[in-house]
Protein backbone atom coordinates (compact mmCIF):
# COMPACT_ATOMS: atom_id res chain seq x y z
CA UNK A 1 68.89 103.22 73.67
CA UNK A 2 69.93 102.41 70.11
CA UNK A 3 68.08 105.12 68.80
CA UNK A 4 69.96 107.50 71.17
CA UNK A 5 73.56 106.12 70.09
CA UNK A 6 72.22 106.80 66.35
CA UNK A 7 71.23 110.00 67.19
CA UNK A 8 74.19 111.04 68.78
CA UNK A 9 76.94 109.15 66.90
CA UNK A 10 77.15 112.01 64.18
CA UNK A 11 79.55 114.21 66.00
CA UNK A 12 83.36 113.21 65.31
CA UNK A 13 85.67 109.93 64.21
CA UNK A 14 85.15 108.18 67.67
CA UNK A 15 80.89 109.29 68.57
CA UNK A 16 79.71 106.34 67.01
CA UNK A 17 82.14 103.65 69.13
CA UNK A 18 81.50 105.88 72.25
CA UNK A 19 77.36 106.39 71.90
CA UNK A 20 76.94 102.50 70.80
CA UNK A 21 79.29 101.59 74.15
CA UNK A 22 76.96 103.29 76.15
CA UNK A 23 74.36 102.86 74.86
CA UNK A 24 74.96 98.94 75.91
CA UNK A 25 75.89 99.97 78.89
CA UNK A 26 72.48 100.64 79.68
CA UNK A 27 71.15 97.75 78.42
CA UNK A 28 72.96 96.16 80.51
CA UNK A 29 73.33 97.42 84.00
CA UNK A 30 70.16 98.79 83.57
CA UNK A 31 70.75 101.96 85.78
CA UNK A 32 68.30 103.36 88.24
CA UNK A 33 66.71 107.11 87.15
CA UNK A 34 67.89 110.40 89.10
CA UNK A 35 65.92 112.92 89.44
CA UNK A 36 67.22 115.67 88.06
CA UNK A 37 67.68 118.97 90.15
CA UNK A 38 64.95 121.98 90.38
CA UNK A 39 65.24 125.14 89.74
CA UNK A 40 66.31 126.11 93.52
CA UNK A 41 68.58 123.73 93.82
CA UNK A 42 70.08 124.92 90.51
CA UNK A 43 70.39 128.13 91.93
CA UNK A 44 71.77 127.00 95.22
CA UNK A 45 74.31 125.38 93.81
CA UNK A 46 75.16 128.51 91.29
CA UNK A 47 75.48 130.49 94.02
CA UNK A 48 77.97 128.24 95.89
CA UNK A 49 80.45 128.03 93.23
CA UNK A 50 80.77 131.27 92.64
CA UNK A 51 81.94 131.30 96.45
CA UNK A 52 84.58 129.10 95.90
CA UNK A 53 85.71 130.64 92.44
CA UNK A 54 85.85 133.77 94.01
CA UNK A 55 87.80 132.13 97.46
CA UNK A 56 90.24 130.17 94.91
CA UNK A 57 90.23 133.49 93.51
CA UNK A 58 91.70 135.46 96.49
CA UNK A 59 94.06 132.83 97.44
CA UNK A 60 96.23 133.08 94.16
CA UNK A 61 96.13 137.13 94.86
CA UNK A 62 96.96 136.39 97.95
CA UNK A 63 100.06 133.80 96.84
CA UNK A 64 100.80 136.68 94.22
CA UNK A 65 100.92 139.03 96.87
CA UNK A 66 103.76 137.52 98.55
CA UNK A 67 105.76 137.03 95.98
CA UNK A 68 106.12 140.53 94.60
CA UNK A 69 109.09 142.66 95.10
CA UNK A 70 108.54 145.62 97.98
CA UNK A 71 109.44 148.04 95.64
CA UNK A 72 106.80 147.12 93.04
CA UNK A 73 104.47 149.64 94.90
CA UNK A 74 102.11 149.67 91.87
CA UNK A 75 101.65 145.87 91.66
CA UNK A 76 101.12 145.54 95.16
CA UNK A 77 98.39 148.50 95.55
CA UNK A 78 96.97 146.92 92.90
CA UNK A 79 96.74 143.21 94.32
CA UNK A 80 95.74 144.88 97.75
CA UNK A 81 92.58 146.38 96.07
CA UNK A 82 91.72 143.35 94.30
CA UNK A 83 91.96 141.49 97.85
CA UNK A 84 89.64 144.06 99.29
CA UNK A 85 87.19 143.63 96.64
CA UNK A 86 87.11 139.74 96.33
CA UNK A 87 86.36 139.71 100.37
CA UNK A 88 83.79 141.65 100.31
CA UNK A 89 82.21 139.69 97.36
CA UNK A 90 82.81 136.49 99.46
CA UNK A 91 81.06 138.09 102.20
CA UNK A 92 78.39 139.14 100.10
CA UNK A 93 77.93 135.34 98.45
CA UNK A 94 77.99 134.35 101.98
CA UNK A 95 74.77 136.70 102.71
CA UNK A 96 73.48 135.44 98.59
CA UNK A 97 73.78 131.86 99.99
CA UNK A 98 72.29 132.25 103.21
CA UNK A 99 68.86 133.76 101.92
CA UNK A 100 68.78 131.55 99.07
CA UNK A 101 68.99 128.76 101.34
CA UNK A 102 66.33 130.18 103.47
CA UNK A 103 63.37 130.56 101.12
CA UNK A 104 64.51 127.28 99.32
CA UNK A 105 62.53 123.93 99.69
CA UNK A 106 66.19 122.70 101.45
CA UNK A 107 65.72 124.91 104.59
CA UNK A 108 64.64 121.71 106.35
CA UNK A 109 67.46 119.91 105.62
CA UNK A 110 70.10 122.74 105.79
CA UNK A 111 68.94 122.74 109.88
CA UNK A 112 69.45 119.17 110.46
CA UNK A 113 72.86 119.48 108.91
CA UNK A 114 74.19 122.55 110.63
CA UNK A 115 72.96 121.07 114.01
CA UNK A 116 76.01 118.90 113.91
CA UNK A 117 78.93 120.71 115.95
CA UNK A 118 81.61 121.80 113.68
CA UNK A 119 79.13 121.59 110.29
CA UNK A 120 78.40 125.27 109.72
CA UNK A 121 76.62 127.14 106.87
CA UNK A 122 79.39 126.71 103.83
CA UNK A 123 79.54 122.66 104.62
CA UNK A 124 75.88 122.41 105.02
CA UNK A 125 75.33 124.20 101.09
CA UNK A 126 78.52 122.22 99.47
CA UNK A 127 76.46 119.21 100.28
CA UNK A 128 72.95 120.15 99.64
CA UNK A 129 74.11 121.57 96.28
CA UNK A 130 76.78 119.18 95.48
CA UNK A 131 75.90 115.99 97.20
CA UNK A 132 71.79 115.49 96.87
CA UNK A 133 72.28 112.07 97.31
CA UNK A 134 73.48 112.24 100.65
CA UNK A 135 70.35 110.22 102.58
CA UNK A 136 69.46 107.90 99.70
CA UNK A 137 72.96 106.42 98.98
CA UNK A 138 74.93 104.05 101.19
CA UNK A 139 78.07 104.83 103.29
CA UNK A 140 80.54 103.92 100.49
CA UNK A 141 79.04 105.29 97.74
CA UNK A 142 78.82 108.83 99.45
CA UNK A 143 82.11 108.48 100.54
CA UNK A 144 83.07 107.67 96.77
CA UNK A 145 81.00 110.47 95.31
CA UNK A 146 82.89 113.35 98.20
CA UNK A 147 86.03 111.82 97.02
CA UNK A 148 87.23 110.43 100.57
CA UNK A 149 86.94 106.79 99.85
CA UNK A 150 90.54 104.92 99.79
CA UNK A 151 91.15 102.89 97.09
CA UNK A 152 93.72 100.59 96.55
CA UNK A 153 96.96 100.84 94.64
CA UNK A 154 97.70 97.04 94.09
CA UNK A 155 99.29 95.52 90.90
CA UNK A 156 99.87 91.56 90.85
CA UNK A 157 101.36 90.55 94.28
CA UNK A 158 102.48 94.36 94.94
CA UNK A 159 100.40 95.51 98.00
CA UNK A 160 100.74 99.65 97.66
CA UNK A 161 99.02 102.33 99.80
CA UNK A 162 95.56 102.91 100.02
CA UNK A 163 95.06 106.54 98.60
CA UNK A 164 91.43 108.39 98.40
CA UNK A 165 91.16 109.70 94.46
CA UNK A 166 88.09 111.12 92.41
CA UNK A 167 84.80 112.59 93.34
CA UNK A 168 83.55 115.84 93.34
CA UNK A 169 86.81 118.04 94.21
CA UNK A 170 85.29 121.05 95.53
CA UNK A 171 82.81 119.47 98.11
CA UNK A 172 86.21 117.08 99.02
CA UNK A 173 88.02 120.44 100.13
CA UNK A 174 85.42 121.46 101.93
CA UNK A 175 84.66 118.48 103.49
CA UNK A 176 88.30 118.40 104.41
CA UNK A 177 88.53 122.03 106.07
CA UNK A 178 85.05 121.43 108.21
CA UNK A 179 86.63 118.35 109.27
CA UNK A 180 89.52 119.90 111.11
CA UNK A 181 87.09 122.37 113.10
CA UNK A 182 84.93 119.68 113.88
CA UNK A 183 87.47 117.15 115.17
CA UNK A 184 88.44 119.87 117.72
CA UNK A 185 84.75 120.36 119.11
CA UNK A 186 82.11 117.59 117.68
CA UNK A 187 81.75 115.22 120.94
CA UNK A 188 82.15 111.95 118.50
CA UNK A 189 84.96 112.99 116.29
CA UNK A 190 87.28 114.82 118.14
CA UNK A 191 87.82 111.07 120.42
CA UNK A 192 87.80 109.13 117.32
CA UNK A 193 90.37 111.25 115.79
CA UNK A 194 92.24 111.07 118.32
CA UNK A 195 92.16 107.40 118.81
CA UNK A 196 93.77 106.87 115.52
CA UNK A 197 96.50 109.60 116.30
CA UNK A 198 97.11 107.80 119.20
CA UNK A 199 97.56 104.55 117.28
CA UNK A 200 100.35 106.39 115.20
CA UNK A 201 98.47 106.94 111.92
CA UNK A 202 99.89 110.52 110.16
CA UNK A 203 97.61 113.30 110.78
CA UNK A 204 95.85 113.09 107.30
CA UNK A 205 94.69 109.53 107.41
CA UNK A 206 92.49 110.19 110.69
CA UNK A 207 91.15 113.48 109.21
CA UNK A 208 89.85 111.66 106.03
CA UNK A 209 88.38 108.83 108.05
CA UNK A 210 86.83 111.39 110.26
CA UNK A 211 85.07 112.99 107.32
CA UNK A 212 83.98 109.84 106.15
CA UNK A 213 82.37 109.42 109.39
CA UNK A 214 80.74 112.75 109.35
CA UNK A 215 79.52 111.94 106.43
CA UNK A 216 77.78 108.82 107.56
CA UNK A 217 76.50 110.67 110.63
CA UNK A 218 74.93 113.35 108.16
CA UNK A 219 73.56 110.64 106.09
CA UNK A 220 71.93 108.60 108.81
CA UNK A 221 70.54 111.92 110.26
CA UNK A 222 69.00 113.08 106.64
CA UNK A 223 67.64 109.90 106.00
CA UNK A 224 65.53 109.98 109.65
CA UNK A 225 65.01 113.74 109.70
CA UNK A 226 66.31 113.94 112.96
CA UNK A 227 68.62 116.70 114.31
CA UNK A 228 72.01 116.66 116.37
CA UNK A 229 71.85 114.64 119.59
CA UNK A 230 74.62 114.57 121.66
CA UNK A 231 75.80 111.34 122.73
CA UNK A 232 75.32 110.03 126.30
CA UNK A 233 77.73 110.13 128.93
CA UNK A 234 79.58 107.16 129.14
């Protein structure tokens, strides 16, 4: 460790305060090694940013779009065929992700996850390429890591609203948008969602606490291999 923070405290001012800090901070919490991704992973997860670079892509054309004057014909044809073109490269990522998927060493794993109702393909590669630890980590922590853990907001005696913050900001969005499809057809959701609606909490709270519980039904279904079953009949 010490040799690392001399190696690496050569760079600017502050390197040296920064590498020895860590550097201690290893000594002392003693963290446990990650493996790091392979090579297909790596790709996987290539492959499903550019998706959602190119989607965050056609949304601001899209915003752009609607905010041009109707008589700026040329700005408009021009935003219409940019549109065009950034669909059809989402639809061909879609098909990229799909085969990559397929001939990957995660195929196994992609079919447990999209046998959950309302987890389809895009959910199932956000986590596989942006959540591996999903299985091996507990509840909290993957809820902390998919940014959909609340913290708190406290100060002294001042009590304020617990407020999810962090994590990994593309998997949290989404998380967020499988969560409403799946809260309208996934047998254990959609009557837990509903539950808390019922109890009067605003739409967003029950939506994040359904997605952490998706997550911990993905997790507990990773970590035994075991596919979608629906519940019994009460």
């Amino acid at each position: 460790m010490r040799e690392f923070a001399k190696s690496i405290g050569q760079l600017a001012k502050t390197d040296k305060i920064d590498a020895r800090i860590l550097a201690l901070y290893g000594e002392q919490t003693n963290p446990p090694l990650r493996a790091l991704p392979d090579e297909q992973s790596q790709a996987l997860r290539a492959l499903w940013v550019r998706r959602e670079q190119l989607i965050e892509m056609l949304g601001m054309e899209q915003n752009r779009l609607e905010h041009v004057a109707e008589k700026a014909k040329t700005v408009r044809h021009n935003l219409r065929s940019h549109i065009d073109y950034l669909r059809k490269q989402i639809k061909q990522a879609d098909d990229d992700l799909d085969r990559e998927v397929r001939n990957s060493s995660l195929w196994d794993k992609y079919e447990v996850l999209s046998s959950v109702p309302g987890v389809g393909m895009v959910l199932s590669v956000a986590l596989l390429s942006d959540l591996p630890e999903l299985g091996r980590l507990n509840r909290g922590e993957i809820a902390a890591l998919a940014g959909v853990a609340p913290f708190n907001c406290d100060s002294g005696t001042l009590r304020g609203k617990r407020k999810i913050d962090g994590g990994r900001s593309r998997l949290r969005r989404v998380l967020y948008i499988a969560t409403v499809a799946a809260v309208r057809c996934n047998p254990v959701l959609k009557p837990f969602y509903l539950r808390l609606r019922a109890a009067g909490k605003p739409a967003k709270v029950p939506l994040v606490a359904a997605a952490r519980k998706l997550l911990t039904i993905l997790k507990a279904m990773l970590k035994t291999k075991t596919a979608w079953r629906p519940p019994c009949p009460a």
